[in-house]
Protein backbone atom coordinates (compact mmCIF):
# COMPACT_ATOMS: atom_id res chain seq x y z
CA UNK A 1 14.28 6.17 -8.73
CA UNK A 2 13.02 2.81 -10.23
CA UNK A 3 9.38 2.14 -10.86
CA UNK A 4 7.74 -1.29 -11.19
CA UNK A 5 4.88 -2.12 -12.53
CA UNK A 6 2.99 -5.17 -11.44
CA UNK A 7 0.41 -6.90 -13.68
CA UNK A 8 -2.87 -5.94 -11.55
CA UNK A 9 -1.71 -2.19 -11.41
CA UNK A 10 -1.55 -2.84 -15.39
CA UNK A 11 -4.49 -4.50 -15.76
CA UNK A 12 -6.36 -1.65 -13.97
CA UNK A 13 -4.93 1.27 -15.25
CA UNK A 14 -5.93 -0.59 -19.04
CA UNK A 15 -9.55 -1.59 -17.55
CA UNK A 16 -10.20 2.45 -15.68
CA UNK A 17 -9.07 4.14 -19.33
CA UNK A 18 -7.67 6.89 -16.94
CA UNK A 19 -5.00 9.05 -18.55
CA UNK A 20 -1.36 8.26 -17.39
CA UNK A 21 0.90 11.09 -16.92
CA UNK A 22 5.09 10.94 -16.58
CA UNK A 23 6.54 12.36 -14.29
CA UNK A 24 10.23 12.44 -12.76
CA UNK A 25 10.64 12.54 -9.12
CA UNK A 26 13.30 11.24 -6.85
CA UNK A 27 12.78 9.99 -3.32
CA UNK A 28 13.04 13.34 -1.62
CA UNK A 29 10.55 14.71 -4.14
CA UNK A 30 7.92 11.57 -4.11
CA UNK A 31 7.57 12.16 -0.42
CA UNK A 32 6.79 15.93 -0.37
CA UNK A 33 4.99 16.00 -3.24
CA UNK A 34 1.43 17.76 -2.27
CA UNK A 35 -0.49 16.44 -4.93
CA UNK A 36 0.15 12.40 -4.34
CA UNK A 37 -0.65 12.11 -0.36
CA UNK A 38 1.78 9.25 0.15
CA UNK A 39 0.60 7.61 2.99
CA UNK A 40 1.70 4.62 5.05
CA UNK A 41 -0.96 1.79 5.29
CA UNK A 42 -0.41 0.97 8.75
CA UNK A 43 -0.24 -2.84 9.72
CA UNK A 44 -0.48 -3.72 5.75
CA UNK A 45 2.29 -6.03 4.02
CA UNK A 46 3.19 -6.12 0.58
CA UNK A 47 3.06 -10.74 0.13
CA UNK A 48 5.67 -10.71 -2.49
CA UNK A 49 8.53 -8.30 -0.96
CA UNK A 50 6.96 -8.31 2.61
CA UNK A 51 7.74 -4.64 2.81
CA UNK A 52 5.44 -1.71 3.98
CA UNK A 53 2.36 -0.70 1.62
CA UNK A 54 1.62 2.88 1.14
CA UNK A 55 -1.57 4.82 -0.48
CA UNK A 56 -0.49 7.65 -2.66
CA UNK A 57 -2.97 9.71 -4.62
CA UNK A 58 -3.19 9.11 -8.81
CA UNK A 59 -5.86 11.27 -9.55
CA UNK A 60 -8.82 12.60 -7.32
CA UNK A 61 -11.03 9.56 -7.85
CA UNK A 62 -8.22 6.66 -7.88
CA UNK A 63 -5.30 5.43 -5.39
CA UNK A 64 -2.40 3.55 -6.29
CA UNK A 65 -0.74 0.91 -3.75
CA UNK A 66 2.76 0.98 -3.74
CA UNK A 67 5.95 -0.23 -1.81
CA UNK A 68 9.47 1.15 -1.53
CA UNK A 69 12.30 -1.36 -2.44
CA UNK A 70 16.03 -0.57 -2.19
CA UNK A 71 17.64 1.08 -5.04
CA UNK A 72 15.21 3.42 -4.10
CA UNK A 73 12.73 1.69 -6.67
CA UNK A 74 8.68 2.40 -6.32
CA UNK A 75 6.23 -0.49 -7.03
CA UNK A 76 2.91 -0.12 -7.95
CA UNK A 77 1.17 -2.87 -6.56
CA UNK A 78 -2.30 -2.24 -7.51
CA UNK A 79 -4.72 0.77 -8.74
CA UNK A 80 -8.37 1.20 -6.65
CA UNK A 81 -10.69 3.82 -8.48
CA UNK A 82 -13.93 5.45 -6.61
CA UNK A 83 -16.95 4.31 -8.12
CA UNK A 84 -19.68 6.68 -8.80
C-alpha cells in the first residue's frame, strides 16, 4: 500500500506539532486495525478523485480524512484536531 499526502493534510500535521509515527500496514491490516476506527463518511466525496471519504483515527484528539485509490494507495486528504 501507497500513501499520499496532500498539501492541507501537510500543512496541518506542520501547524498541530503532533508527533507522526510510521507504520506498515497493508489493506487487510488498515481495515482491522483497532486503534485507527476507519470509518466510511457516508454521502461524502473526495472533489479531486470523486471517490468515497473515510474518518480514521490519528491520535485520540485528531482525525485524518482519507480515500482509497486503486493500487491499493491511501490518501490523506486532510487532518481535523479537537480543540480544547
Amino acid at each position: 500500500m501507497t500513501i499520499e499526502i496532500r498539501p492541507a493534510f501537510d500543512e496541518a500535521v506542520m501547524a498541530a506539532e503532533m508527533p507522526v509515527q510510521l507504520q506498515t500496514l497493508d489493506l487487510r491490516e488498515l481495515w482491522e486495525h483497532p486503534g485507527l476506527n476507519f470509518e466510511k463518511l457516508h454521502g461524502m466525496i473526495e472533489p479531486t478523485t470523486g471517490r468515497q471519504l473515510y474518518s480514521l483515527r490519528v491520535t485520540s484528539s485528531a482525525r485524518a480524512i482519507a480515500c482509497l485509490l486503486n493500487g491499493p494507495a491511501l490518501v490523506l486528504v486532510s487532518l481535523h484536531v479537537a480543540t480544547k
